[in-house]
PDB file of N, CA and C in Angstrom:
ATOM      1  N   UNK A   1      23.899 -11.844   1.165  1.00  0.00           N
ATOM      2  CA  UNK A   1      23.957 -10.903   0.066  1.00  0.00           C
ATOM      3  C   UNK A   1      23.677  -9.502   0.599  1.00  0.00           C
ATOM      4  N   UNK A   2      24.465  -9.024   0.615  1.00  0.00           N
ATOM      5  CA  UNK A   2      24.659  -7.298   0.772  1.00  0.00           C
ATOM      6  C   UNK A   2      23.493  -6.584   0.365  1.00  0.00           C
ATOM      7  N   UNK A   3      22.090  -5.789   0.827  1.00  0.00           N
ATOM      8  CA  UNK A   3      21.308  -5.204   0.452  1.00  0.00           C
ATOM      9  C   UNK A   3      19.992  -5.487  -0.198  1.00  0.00           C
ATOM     10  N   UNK A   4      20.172  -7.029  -0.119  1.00  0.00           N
ATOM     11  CA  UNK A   4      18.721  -8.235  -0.653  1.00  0.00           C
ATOM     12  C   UNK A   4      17.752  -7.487   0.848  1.00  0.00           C
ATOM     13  N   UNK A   5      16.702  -7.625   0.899  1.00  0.00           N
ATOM     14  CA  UNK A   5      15.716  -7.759   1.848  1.00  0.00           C
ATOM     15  C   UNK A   5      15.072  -9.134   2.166  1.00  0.00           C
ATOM     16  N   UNK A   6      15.398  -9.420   3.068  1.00  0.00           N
ATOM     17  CA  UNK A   6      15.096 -10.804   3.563  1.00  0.00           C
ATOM     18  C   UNK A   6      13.558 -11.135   3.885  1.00  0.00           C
ATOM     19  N   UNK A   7      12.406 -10.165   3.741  1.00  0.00           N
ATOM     20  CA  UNK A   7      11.659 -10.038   4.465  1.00  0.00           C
ATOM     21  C   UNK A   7      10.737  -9.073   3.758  1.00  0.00           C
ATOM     22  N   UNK A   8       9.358  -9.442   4.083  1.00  0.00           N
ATOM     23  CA  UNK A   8       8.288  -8.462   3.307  1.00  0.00           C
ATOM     24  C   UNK A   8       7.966  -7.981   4.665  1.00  0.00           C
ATOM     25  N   UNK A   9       7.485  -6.308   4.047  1.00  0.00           N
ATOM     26  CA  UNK A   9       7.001  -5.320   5.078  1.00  0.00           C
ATOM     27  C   UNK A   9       6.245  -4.647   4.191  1.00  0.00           C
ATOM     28  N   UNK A  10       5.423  -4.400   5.136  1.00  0.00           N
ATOM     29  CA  UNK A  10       3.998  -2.905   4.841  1.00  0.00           C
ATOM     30  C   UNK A  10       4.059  -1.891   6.191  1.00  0.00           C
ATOM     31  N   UNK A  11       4.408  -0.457   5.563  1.00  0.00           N
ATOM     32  CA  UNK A  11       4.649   0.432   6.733  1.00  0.00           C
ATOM     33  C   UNK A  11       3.588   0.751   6.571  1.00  0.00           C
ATOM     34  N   UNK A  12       3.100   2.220   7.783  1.00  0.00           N
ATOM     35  CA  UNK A  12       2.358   2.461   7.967  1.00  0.00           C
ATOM     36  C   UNK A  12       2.273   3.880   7.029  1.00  0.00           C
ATOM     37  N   UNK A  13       1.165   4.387   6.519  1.00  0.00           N
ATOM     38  CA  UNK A  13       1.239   5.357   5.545  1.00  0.00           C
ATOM     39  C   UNK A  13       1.754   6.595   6.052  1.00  0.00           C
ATOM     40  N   UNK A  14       1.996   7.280   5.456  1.00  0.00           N
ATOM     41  CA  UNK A  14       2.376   8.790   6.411  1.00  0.00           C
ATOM     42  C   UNK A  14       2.351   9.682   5.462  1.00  0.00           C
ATOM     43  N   UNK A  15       1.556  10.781   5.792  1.00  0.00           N
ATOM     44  CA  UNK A  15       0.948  11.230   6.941  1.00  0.00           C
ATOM     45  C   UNK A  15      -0.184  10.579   6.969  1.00  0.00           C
ATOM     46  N   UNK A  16      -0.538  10.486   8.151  1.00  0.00           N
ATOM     47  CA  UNK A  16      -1.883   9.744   8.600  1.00  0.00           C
ATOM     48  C   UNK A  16      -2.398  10.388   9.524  1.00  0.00           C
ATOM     49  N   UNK A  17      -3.392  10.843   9.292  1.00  0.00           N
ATOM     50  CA  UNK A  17      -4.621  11.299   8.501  1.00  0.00           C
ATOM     51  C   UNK A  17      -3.794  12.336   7.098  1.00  0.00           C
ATOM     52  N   UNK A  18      -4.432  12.153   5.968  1.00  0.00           N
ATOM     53  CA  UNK A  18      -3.568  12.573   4.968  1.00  0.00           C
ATOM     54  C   UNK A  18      -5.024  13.523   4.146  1.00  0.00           C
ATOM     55  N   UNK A  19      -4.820  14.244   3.403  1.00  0.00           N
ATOM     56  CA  UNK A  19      -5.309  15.119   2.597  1.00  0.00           C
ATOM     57  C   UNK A  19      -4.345  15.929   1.617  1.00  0.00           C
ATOM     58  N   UNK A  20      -4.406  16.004   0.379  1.00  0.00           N
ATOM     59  CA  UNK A  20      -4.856  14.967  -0.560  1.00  0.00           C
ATOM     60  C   UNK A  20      -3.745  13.483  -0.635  1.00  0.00           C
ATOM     61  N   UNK A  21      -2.280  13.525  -0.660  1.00  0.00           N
ATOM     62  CA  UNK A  21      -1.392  12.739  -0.781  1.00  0.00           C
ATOM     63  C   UNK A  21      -1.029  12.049   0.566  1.00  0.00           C
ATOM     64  N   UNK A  22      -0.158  10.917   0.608  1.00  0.00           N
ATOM     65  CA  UNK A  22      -0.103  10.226   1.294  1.00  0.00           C
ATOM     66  C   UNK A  22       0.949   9.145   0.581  1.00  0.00           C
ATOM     67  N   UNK A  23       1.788   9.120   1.691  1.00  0.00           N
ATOM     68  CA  UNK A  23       2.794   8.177   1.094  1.00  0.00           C
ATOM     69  C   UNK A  23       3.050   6.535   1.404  1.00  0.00           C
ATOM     70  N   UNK A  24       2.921   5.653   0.761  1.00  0.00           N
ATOM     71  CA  UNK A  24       2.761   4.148   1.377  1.00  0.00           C
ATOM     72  C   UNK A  24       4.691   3.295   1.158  1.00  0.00           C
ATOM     73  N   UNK A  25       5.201   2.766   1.703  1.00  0.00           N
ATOM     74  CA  UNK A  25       6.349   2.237   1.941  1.00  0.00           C
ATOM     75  C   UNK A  25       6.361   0.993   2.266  1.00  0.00           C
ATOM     76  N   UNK A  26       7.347  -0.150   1.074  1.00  0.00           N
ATOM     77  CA  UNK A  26       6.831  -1.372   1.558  1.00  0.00           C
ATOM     78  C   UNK A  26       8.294  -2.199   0.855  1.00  0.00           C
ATOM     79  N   UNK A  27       8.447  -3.685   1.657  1.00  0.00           N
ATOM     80  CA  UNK A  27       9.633  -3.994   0.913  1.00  0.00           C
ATOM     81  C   UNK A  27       9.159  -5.368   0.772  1.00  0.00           C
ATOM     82  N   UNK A  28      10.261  -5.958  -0.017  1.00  0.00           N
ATOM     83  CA  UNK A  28       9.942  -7.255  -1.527  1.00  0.00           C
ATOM     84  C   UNK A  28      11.197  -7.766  -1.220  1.00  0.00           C
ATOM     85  N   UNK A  29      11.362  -9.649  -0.331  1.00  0.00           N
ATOM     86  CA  UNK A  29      12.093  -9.550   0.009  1.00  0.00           C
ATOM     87  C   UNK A  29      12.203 -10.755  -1.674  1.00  0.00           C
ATOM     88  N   UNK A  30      11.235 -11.016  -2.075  1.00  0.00           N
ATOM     89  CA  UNK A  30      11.407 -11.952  -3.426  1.00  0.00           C
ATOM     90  C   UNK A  30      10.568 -11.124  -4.380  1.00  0.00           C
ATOM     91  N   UNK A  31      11.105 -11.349  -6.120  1.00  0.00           N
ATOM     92  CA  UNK A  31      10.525 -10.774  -7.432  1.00  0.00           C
ATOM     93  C   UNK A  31       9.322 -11.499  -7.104  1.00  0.00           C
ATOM     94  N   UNK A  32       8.155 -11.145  -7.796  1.00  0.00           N
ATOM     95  CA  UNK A  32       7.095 -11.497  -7.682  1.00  0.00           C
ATOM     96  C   UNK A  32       5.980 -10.702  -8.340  1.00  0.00           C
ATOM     97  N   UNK A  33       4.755 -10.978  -8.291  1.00  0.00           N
ATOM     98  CA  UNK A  33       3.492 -10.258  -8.792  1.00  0.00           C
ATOM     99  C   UNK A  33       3.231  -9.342  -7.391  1.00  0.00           C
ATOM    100  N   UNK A  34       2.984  -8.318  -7.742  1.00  0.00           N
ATOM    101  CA  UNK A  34       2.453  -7.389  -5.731  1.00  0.00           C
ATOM    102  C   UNK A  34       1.201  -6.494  -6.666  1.00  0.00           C
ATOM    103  N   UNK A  35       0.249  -6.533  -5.719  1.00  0.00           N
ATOM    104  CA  UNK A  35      -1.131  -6.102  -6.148  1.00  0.00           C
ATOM    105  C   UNK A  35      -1.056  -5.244  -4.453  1.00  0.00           C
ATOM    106  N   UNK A  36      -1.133  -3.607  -4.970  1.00  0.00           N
ATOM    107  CA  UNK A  36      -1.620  -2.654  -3.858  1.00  0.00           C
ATOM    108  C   UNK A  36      -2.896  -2.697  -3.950  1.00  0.00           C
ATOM    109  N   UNK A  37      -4.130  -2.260  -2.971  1.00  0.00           N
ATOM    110  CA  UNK A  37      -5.229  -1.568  -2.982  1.00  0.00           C
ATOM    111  C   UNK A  37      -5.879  -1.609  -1.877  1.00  0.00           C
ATOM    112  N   UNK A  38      -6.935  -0.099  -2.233  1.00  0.00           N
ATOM    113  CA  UNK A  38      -7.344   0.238  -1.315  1.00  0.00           C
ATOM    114  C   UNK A  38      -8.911   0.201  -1.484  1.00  0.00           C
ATOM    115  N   UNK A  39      -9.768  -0.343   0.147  1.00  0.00           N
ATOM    116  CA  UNK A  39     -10.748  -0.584   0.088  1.00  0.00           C
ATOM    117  C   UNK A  39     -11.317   0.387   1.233  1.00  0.00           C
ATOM    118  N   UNK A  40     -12.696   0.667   1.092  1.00  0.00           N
ATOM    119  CA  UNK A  40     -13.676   1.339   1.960  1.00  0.00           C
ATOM    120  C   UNK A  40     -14.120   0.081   3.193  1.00  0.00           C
ATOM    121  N   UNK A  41     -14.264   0.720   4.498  1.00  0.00           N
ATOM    122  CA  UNK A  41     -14.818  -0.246   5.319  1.00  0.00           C
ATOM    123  C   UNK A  41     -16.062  -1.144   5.342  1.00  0.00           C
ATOM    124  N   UNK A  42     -16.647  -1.307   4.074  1.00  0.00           N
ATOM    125  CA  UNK A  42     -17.455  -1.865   3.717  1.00  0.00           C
ATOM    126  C   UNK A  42     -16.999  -3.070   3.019  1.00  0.00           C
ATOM    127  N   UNK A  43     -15.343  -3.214   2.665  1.00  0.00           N
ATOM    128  CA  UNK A  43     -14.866  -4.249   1.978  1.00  0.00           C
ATOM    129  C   UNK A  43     -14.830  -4.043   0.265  1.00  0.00           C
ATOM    130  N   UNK A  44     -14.806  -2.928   0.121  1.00  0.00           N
ATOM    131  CA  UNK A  44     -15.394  -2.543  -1.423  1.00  0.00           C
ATOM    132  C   UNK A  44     -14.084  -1.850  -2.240  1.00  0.00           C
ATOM    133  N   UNK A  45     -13.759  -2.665  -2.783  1.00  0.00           N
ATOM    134  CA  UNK A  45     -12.546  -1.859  -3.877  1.00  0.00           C
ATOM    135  C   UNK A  45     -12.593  -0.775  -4.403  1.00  0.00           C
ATOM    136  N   UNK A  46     -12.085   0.479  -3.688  1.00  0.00           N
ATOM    137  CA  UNK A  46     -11.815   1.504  -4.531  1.00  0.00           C
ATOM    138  C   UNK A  46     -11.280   2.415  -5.607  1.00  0.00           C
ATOM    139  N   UNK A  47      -9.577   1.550  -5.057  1.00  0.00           N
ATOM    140  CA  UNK A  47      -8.564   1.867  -5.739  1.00  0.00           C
ATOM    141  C   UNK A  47      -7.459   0.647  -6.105  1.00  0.00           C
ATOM    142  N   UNK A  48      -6.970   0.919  -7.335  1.00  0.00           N
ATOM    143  CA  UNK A  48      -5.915  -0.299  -7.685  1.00  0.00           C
ATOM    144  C   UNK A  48      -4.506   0.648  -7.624  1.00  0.00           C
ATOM    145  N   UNK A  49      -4.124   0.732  -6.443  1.00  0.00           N
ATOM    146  CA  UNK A  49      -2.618   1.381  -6.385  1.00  0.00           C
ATOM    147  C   UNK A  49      -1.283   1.091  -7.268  1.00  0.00           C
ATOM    148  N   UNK A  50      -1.193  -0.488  -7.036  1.00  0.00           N
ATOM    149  CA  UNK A  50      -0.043  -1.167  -8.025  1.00  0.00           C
ATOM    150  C   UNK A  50      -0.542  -2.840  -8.063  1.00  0.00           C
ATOM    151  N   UNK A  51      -0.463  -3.145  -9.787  1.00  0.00           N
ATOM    152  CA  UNK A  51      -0.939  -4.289  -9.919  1.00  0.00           C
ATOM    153  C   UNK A  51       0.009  -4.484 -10.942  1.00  0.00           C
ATOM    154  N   UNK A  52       1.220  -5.357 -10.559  1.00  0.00           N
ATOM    155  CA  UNK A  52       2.267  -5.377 -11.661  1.00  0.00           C
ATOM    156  C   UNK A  52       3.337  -6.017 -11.342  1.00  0.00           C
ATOM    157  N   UNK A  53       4.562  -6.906 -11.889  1.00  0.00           N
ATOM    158  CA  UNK A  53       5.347  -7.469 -11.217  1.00  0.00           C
ATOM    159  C   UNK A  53       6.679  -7.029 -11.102  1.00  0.00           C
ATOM    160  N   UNK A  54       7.435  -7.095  -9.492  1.00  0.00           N
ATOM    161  CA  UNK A  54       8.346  -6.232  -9.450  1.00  0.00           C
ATOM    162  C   UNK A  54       9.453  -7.023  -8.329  1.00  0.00           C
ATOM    163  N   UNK A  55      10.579  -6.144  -8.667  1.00  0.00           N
ATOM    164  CA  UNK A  55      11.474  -7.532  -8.197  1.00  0.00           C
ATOM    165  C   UNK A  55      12.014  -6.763  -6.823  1.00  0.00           C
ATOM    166  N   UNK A  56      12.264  -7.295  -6.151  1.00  0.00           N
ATOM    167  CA  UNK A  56      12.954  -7.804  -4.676  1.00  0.00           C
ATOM    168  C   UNK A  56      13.314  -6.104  -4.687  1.00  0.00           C
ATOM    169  N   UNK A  57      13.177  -5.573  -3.022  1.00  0.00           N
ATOM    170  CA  UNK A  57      14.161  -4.352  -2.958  1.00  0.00           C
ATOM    171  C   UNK A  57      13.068  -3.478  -1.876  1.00  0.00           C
ATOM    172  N   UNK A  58      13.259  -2.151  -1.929  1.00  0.00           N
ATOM    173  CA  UNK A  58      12.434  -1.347  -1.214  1.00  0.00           C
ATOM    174  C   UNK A  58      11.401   0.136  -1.961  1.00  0.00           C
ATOM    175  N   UNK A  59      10.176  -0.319  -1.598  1.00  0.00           N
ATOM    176  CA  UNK A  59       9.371   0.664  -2.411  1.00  0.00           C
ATOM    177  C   UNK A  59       8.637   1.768  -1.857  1.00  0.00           C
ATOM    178  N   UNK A  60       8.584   3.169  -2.561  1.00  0.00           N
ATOM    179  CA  UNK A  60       7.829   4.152  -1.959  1.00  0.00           C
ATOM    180  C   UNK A  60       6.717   4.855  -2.736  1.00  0.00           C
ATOM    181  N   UNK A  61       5.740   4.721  -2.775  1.00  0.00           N
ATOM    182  CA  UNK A  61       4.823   5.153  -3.669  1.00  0.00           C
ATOM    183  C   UNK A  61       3.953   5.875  -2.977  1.00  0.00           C
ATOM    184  N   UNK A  62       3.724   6.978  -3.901  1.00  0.00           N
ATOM    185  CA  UNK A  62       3.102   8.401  -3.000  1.00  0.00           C
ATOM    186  C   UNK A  62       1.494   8.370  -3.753  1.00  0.00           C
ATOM    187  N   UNK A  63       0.695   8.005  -3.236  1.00  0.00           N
ATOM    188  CA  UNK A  63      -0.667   7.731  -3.477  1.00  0.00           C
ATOM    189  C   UNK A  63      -2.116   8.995  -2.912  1.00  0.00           C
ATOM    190  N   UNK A  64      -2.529   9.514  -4.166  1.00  0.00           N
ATOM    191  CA  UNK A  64      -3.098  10.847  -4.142  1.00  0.00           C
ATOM    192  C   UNK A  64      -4.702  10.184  -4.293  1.00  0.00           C
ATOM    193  N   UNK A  65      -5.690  10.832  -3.989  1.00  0.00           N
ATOM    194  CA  UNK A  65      -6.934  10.912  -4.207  1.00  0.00           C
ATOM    195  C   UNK A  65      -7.631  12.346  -4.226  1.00  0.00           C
ATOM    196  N   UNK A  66      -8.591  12.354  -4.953  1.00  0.00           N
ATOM    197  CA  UNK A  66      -9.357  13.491  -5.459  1.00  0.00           C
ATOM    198  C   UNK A  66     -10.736  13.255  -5.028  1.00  0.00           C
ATOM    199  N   UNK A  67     -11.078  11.877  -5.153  1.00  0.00           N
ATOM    200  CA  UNK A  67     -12.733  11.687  -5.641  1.00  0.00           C
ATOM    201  C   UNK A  67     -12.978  10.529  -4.814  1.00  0.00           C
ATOM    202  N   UNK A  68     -12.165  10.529  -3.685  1.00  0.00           N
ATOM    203  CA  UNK A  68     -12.934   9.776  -2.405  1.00  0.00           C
ATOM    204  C   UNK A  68     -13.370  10.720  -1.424  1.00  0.00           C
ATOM    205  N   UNK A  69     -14.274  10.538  -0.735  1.00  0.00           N
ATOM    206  CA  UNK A  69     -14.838  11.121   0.560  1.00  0.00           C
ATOM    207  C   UNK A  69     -14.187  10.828   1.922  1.00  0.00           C
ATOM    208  N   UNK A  70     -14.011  11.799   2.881  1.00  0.00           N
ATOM    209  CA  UNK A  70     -13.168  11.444   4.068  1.00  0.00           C
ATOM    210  C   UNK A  70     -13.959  10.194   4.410  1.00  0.00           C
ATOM    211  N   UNK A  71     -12.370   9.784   5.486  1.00  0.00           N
ATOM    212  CA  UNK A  71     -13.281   8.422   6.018  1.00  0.00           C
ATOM    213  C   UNK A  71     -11.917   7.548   6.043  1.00  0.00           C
ATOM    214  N   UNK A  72     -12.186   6.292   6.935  1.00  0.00           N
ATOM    215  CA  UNK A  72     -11.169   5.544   6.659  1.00  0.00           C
ATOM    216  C   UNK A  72     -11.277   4.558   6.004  1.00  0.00           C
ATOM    217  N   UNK A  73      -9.948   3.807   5.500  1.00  0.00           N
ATOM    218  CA  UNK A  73      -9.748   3.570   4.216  1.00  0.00           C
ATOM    219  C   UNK A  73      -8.872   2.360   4.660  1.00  0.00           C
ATOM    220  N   UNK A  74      -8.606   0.990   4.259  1.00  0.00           N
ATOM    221  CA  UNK A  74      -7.627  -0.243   4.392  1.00  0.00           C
ATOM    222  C   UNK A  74      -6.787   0.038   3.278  1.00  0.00           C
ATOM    223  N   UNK A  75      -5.733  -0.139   2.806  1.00  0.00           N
ATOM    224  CA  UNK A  75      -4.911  -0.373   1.989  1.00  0.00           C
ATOM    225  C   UNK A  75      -4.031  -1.860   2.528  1.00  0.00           C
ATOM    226  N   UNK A  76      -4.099  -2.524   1.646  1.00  0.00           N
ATOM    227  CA  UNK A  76      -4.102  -4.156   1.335  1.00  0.00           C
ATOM    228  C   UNK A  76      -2.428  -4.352   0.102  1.00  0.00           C
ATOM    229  N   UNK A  77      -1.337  -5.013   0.620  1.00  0.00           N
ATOM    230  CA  UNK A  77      -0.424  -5.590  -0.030  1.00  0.00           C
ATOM    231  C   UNK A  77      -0.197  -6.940  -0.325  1.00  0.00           C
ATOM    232  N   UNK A  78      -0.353  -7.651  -1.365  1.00  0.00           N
ATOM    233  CA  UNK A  78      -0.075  -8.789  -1.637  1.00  0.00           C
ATOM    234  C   UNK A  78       0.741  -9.321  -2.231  1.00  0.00           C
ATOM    235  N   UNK A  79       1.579 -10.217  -2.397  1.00  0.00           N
ATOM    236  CA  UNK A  79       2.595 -10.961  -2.646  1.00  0.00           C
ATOM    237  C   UNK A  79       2.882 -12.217  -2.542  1.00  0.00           C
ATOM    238  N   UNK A  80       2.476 -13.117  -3.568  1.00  0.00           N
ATOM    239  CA  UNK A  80       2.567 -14.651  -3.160  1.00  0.00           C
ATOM    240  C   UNK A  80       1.647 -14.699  -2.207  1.00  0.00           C
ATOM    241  N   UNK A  81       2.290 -15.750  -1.165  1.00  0.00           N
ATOM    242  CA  UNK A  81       1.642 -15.732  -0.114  1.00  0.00           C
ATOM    243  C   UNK A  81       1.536 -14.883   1.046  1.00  0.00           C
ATOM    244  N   UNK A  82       2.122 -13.832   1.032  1.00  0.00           N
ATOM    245  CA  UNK A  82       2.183 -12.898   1.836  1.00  0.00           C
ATOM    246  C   UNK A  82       0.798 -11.828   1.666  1.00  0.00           C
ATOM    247  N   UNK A  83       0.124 -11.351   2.696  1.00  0.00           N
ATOM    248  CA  UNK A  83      -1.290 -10.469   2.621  1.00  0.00           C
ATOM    249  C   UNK A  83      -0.668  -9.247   3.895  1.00  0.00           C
ATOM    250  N   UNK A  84      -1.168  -8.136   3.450  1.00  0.00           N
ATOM    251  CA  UNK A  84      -0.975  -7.332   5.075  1.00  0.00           C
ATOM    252  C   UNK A  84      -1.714  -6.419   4.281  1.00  0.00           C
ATOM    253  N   UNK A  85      -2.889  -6.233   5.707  1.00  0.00           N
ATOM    254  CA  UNK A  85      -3.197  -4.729   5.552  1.00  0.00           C
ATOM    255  C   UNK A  85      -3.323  -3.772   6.739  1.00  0.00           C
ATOM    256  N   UNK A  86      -3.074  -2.680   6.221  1.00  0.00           N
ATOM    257  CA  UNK A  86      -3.284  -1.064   7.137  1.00  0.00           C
ATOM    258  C   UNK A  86      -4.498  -0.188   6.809  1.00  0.00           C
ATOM    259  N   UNK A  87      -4.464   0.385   7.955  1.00  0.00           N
ATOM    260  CA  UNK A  87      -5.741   1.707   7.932  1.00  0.00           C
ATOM    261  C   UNK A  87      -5.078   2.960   7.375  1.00  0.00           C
ATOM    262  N   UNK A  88      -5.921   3.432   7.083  1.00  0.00           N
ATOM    263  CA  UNK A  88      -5.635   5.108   6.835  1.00  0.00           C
ATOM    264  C   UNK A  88      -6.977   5.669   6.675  1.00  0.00           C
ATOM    265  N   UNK A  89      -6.288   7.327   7.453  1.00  0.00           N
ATOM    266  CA  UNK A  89      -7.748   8.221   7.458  1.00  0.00           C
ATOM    267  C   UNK A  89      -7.357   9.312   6.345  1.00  0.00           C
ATOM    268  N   UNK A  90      -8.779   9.446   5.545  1.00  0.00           N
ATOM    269  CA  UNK A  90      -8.730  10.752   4.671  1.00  0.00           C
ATOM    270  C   UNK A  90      -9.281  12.066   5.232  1.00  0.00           C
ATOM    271  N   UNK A  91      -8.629  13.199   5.705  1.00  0.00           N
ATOM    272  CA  UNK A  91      -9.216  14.162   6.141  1.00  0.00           C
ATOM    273  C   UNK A  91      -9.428  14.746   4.962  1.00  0.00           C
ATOM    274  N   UNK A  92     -10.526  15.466   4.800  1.00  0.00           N
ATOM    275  CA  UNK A  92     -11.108  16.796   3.407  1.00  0.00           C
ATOM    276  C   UNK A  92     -11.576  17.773   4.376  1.00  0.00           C
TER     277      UNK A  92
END
């Protein structure tokens, strides 16, 4: 099938080190439930990026913060059985 994605991916954010925005890029190679978020290195939920169900294709979501403190940061994609996570640094 012409333009299906066969395959789940989590890119890496960019720009990295980011202040204030930051863009995350990720693809859905099946419809499904996908829960974004981002945690402090302590393991501690900060942020709920995307918690919602969305079908097959390629996604770009530009993810801003105000009221976190520099520092680095995991951002976590889930999908079925699929888990991946990345780092990112907040410069202020």
């Amino acid at each position: 099938m012409i333009g299906q994605v066969s395959t789940i991916h989590l890119a890496q954010n960019y720009p990295n080190p980011f202040n204030p925005a930051t863009i995350i890029n990720y693809q859905l190679g099946n419809d499904g439930f996908v829960s974004l978020k981002l945690f402090n290195l302590l393991g501690e939920e900060v942020a709920v990026v995307i918690d919602e169900y969305q079908t097959a294709g390629n996604y770009k979501i530009t993810f801003s913060v105000s009221d976190l403190p520099s520092g680095m940061y995991v951002y976590q994609l889930k999908s079925g059985k699929y888990s991946e996570s990345k780092k990112m640094l907040l410069l202020k």
